[in-house]
PDB file of N, CA and C in Angstrom:
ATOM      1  N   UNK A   1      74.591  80.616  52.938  1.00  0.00           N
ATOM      2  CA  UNK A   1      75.634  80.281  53.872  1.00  0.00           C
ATOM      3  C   UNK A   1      76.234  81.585  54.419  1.00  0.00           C
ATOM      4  N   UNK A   2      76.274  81.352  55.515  1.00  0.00           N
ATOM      5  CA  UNK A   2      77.251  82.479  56.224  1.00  0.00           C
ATOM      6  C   UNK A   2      78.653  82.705  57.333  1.00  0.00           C
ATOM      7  N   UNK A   3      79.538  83.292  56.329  1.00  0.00           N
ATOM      8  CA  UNK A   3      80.814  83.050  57.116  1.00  0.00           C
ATOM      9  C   UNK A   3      81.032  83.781  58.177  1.00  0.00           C
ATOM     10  N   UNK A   4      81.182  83.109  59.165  1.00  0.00           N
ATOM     11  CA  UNK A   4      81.492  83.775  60.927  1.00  0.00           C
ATOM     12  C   UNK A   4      82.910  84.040  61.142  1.00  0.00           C
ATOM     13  N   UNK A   5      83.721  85.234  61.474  1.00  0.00           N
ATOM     14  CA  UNK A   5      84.913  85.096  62.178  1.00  0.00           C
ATOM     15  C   UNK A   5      84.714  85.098  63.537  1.00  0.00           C
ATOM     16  N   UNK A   6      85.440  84.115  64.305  1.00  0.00           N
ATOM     17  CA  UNK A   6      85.267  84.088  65.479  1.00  0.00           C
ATOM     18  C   UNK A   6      87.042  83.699  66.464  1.00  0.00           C
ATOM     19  N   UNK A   7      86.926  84.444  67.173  1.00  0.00           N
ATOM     20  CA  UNK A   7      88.821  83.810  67.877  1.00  0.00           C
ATOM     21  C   UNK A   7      87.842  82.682  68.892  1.00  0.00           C
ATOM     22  N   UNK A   8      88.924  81.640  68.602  1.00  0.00           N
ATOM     23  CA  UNK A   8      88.706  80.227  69.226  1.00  0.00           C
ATOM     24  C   UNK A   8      89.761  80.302  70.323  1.00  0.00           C
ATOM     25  N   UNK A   9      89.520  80.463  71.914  1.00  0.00           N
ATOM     26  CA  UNK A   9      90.912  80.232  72.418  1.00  0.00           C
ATOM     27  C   UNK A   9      91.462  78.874  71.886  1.00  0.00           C
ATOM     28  N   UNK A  10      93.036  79.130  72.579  1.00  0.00           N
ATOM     29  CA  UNK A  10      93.872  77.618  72.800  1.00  0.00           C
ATOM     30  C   UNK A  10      94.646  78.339  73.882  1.00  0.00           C
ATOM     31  N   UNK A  11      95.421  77.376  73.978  1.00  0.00           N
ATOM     32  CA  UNK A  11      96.149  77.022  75.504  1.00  0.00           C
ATOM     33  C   UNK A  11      97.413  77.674  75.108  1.00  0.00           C
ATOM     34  N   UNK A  12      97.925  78.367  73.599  1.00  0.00           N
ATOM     35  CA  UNK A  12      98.926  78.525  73.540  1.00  0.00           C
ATOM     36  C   UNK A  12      99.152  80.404  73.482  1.00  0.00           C
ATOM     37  N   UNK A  13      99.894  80.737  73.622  1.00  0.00           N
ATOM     38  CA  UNK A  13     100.339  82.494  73.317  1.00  0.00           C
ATOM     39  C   UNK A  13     100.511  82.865  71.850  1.00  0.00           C
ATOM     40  N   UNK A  14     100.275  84.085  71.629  1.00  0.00           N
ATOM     41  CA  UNK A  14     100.410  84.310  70.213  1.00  0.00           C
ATOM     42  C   UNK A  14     102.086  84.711  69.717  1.00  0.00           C
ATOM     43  N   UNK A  15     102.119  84.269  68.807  1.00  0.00           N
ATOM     44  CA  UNK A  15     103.612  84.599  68.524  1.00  0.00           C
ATOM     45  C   UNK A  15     103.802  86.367  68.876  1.00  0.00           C
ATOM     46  N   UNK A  16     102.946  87.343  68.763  1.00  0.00           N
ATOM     47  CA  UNK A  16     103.651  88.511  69.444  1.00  0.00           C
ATOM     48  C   UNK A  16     104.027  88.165  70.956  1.00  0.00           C
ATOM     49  N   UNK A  17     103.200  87.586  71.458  1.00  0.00           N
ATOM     50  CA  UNK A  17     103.428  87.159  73.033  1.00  0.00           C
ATOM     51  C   UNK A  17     104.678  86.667  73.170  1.00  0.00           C
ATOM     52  N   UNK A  18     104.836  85.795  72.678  1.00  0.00           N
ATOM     53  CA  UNK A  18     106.256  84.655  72.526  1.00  0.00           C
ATOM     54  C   UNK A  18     107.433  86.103  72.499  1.00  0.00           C
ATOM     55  N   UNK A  19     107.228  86.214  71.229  1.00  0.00           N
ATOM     56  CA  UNK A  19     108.142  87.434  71.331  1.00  0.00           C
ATOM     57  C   UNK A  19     108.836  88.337  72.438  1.00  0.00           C
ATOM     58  N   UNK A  20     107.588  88.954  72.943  1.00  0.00           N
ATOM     59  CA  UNK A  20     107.751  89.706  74.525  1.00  0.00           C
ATOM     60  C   UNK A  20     108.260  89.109  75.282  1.00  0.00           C
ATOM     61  N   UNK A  21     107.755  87.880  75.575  1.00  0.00           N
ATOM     62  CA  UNK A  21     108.135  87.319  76.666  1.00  0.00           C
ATOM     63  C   UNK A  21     109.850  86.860  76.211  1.00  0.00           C
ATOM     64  N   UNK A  22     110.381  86.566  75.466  1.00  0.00           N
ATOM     65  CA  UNK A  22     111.448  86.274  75.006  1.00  0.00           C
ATOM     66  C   UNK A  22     112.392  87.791  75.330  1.00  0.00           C
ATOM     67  N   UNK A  23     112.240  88.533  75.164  1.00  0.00           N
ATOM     68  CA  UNK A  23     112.900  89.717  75.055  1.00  0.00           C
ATOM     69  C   UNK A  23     112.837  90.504  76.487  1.00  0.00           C
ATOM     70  N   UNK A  24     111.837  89.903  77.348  1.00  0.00           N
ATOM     71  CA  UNK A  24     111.287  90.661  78.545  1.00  0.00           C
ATOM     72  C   UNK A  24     112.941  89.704  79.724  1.00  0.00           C
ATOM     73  N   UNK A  25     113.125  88.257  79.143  1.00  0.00           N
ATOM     74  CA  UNK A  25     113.820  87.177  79.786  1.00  0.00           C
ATOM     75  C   UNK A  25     115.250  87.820  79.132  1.00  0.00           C
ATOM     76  N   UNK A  26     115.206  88.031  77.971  1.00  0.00           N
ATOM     77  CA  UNK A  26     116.547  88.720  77.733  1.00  0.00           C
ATOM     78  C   UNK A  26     117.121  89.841  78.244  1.00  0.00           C
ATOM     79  N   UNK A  27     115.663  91.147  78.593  1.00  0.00           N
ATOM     80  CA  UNK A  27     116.124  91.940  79.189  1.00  0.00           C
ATOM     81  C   UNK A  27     116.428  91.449  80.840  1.00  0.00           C
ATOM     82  N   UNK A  28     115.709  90.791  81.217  1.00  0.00           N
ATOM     83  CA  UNK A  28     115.962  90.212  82.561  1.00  0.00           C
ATOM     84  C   UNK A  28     117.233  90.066  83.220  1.00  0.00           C
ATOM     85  N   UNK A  29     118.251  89.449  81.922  1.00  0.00           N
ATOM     86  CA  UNK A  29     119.384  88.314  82.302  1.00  0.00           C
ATOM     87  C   UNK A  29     120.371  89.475  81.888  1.00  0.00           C
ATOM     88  N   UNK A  30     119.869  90.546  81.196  1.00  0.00           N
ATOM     89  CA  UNK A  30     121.006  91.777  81.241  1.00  0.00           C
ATOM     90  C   UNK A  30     121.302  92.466  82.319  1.00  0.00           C
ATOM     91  N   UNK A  31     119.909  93.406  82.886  1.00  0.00           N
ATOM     92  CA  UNK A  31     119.536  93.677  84.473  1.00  0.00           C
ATOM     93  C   UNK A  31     120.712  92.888  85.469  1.00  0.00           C
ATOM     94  N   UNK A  32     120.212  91.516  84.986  1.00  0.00           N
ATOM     95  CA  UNK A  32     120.998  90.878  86.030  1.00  0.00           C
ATOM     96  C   UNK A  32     122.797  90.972  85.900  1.00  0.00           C
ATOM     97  N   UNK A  33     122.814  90.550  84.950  1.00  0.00           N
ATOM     98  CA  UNK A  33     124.648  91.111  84.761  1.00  0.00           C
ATOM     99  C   UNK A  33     125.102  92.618  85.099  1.00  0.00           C
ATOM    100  N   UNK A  34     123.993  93.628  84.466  1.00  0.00           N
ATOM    101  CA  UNK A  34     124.671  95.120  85.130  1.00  0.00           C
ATOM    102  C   UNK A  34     124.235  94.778  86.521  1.00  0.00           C
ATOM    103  N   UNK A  35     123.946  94.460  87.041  1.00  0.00           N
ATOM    104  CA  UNK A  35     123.774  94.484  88.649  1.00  0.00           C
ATOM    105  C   UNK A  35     124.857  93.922  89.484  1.00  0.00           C
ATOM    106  N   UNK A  36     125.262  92.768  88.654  1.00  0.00           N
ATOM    107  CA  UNK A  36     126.682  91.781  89.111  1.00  0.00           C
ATOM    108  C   UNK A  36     127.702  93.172  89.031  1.00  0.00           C
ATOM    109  N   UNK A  37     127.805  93.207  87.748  1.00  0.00           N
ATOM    110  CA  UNK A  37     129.209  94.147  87.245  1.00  0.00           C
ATOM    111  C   UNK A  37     129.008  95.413  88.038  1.00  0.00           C
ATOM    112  N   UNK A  38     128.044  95.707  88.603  1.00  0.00           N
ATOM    113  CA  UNK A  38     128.166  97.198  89.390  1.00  0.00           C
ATOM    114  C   UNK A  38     128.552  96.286  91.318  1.00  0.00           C
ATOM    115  N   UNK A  39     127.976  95.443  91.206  1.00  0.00           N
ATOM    116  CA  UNK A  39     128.417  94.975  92.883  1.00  0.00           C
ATOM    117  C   UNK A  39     129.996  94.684  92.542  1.00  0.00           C
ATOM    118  N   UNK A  40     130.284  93.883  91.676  1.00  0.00           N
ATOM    119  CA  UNK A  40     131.982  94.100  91.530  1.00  0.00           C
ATOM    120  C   UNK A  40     133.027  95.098  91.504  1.00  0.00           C
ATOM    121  N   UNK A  41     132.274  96.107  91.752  1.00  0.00           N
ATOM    122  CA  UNK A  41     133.133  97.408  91.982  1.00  0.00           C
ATOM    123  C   UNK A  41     132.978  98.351  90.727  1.00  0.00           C
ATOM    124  N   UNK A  42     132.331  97.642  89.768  1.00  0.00           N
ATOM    125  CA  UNK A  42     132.090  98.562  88.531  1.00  0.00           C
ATOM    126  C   UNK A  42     133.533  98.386  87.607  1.00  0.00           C
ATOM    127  N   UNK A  43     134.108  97.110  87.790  1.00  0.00           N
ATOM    128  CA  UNK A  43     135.148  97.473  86.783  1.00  0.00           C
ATOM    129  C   UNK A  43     135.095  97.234  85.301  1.00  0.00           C
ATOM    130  N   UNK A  44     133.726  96.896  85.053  1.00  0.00           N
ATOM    131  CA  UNK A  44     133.638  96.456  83.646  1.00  0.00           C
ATOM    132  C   UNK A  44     132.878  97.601  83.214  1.00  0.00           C
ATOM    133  N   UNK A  45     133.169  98.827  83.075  1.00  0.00           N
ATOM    134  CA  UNK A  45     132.213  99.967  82.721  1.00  0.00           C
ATOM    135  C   UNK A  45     131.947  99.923  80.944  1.00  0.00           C
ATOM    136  N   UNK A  46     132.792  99.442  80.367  1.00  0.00           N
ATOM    137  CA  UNK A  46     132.289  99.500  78.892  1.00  0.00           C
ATOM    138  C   UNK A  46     131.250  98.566  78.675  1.00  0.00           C
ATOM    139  N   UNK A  47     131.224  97.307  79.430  1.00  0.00           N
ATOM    140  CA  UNK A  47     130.298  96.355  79.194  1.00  0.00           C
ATOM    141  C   UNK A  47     129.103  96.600  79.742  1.00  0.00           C
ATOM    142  N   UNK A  48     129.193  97.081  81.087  1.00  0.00           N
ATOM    143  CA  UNK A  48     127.850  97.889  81.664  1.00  0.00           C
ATOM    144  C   UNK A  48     127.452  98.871  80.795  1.00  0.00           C
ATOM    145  N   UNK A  49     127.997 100.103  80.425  1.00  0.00           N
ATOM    146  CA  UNK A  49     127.506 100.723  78.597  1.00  0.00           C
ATOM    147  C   UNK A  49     126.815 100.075  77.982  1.00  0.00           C
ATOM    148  N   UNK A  50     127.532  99.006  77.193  1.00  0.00           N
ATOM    149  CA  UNK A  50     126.940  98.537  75.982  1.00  0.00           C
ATOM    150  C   UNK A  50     125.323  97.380  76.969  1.00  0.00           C
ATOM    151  N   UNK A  51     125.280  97.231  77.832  1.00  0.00           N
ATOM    152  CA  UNK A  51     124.684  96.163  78.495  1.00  0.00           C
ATOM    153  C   UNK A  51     123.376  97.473  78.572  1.00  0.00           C
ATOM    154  N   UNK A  52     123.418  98.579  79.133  1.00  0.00           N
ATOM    155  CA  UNK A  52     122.405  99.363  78.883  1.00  0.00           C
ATOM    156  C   UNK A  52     121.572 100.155  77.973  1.00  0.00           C
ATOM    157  N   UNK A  53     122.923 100.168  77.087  1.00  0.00           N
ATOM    158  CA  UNK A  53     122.154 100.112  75.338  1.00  0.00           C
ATOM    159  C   UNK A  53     121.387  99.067  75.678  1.00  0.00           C
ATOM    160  N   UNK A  54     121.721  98.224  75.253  1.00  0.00           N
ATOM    161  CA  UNK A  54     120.717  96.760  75.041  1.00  0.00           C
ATOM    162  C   UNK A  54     119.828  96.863  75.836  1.00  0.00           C
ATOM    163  N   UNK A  55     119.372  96.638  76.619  1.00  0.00           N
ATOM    164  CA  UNK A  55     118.521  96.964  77.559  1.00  0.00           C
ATOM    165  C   UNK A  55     117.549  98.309  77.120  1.00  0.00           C
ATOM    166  N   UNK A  56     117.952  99.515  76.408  1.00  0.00           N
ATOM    167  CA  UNK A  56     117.314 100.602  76.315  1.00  0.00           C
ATOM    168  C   UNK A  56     116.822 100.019  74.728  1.00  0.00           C
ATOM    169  N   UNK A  57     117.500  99.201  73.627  1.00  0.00           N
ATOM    170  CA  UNK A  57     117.001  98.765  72.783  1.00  0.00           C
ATOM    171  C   UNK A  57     115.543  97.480  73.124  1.00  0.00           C
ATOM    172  N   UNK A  58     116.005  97.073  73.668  1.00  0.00           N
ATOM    173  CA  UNK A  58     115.093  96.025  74.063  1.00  0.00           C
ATOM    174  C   UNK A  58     113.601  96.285  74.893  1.00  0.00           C
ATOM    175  N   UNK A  59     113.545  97.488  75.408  1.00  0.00           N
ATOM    176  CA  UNK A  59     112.900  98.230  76.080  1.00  0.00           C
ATOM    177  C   UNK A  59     111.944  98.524  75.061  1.00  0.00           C
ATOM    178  N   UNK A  60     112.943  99.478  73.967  1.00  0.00           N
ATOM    179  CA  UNK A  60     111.989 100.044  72.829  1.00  0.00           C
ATOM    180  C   UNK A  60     110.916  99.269  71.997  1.00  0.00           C
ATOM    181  N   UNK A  61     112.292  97.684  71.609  1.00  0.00           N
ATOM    182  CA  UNK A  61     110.914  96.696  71.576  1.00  0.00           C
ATOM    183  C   UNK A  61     110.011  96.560  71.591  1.00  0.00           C
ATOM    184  N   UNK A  62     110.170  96.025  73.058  1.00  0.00           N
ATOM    185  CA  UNK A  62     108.719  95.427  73.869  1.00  0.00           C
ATOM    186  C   UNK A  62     107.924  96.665  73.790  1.00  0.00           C
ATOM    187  N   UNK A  63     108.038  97.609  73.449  1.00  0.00           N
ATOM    188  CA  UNK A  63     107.057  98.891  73.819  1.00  0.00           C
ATOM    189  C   UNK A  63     106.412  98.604  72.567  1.00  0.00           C
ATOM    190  N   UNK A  64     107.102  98.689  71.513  1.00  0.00           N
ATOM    191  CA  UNK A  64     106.650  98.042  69.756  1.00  0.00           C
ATOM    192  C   UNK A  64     105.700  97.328  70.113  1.00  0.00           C
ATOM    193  N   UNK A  65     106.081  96.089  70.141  1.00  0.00           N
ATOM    194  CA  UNK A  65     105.511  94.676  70.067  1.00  0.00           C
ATOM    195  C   UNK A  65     104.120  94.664  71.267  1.00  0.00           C
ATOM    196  N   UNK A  66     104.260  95.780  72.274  1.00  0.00           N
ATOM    197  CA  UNK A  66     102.794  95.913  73.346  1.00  0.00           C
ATOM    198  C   UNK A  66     101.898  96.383  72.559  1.00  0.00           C
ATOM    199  N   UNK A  67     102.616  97.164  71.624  1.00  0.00           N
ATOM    200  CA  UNK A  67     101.196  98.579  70.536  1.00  0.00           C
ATOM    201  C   UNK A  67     100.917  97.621  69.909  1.00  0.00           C
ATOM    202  N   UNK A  68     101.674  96.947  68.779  1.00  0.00           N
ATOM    203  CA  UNK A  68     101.133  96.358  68.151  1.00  0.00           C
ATOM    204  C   UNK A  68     100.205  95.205  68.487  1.00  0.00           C
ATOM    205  N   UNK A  69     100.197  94.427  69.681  1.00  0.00           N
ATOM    206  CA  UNK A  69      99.839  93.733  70.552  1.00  0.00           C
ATOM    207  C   UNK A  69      98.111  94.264  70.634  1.00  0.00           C
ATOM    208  N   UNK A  70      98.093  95.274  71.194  1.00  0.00           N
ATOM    209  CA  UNK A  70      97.146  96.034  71.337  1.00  0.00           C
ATOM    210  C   UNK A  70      95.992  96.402  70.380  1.00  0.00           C
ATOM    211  N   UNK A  71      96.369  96.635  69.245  1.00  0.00           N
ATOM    212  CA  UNK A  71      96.324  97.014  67.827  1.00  0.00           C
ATOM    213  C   UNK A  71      95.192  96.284  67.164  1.00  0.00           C
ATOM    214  N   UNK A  72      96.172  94.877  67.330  1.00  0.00           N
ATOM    215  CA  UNK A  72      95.416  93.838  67.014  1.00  0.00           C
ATOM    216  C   UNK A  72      94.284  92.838  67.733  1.00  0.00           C
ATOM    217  N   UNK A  73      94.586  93.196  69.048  1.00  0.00           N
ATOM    218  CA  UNK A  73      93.074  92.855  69.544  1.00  0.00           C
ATOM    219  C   UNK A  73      91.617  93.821  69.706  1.00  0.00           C
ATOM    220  N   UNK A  74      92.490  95.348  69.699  1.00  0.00           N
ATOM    221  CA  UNK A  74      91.465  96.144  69.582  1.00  0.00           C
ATOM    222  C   UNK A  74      90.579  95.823  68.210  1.00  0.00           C
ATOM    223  N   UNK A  75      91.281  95.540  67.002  1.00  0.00           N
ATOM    224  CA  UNK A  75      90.836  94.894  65.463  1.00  0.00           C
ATOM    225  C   UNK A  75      90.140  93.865  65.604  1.00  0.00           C
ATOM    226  N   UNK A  76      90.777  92.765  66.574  1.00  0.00           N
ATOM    227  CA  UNK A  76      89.539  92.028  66.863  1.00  0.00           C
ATOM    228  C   UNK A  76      88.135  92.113  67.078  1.00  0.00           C
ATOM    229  N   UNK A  77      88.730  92.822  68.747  1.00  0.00           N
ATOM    230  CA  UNK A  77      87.252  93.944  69.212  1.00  0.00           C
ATOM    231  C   UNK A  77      86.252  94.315  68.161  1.00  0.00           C
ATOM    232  N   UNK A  78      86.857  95.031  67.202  1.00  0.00           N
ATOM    233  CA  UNK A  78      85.710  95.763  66.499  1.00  0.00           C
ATOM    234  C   UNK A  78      85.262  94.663  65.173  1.00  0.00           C
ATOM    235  N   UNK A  79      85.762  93.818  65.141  1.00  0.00           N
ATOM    236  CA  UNK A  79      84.968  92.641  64.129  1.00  0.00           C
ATOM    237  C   UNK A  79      84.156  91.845  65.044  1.00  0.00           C
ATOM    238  N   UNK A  80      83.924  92.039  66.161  1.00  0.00           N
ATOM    239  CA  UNK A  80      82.989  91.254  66.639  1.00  0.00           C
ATOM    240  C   UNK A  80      81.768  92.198  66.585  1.00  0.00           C
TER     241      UNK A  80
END
């Protein structure tokens, strides 16, 4: 007998995917608030701060979660 690994698609994303995409919509909806708070004249400058932390955290993320992303299909790659 001989055991085959093989990736089977499906229709669904892999939980790193999920991930990204979750964090890509979070960074999205931040973007979008510093953009509000700067057309308002900029009077919320501490929140625009902390809103670009987040954004520079979330950034770092997705940069994570692409390598590792990567990582693991290249691992694929080479078991085939």
């Amino acid at each position: 007998m001989k055991l085959i690994m093989t990736t089977v698609p499906v229709g669904q994303k892999c939980k790193l995917c999920e991930k990204i995409d979750t964090k890509m919509r979070r960074r999205a909806a931040e973007v979008d608030r510093v953009q509000r708070w700067q057309r308002d004249g900029g009077r919320f400058r501490a929140s625009i701060e902390k809103s670009v932390d987040i954004i520079k955290g979330l950034d770092a993320e997705i940069y994570e979660l692409g390598c590792e992303r990567t990582r693991r299909m290249a691992k694929e790659e080479f078991r085939k």
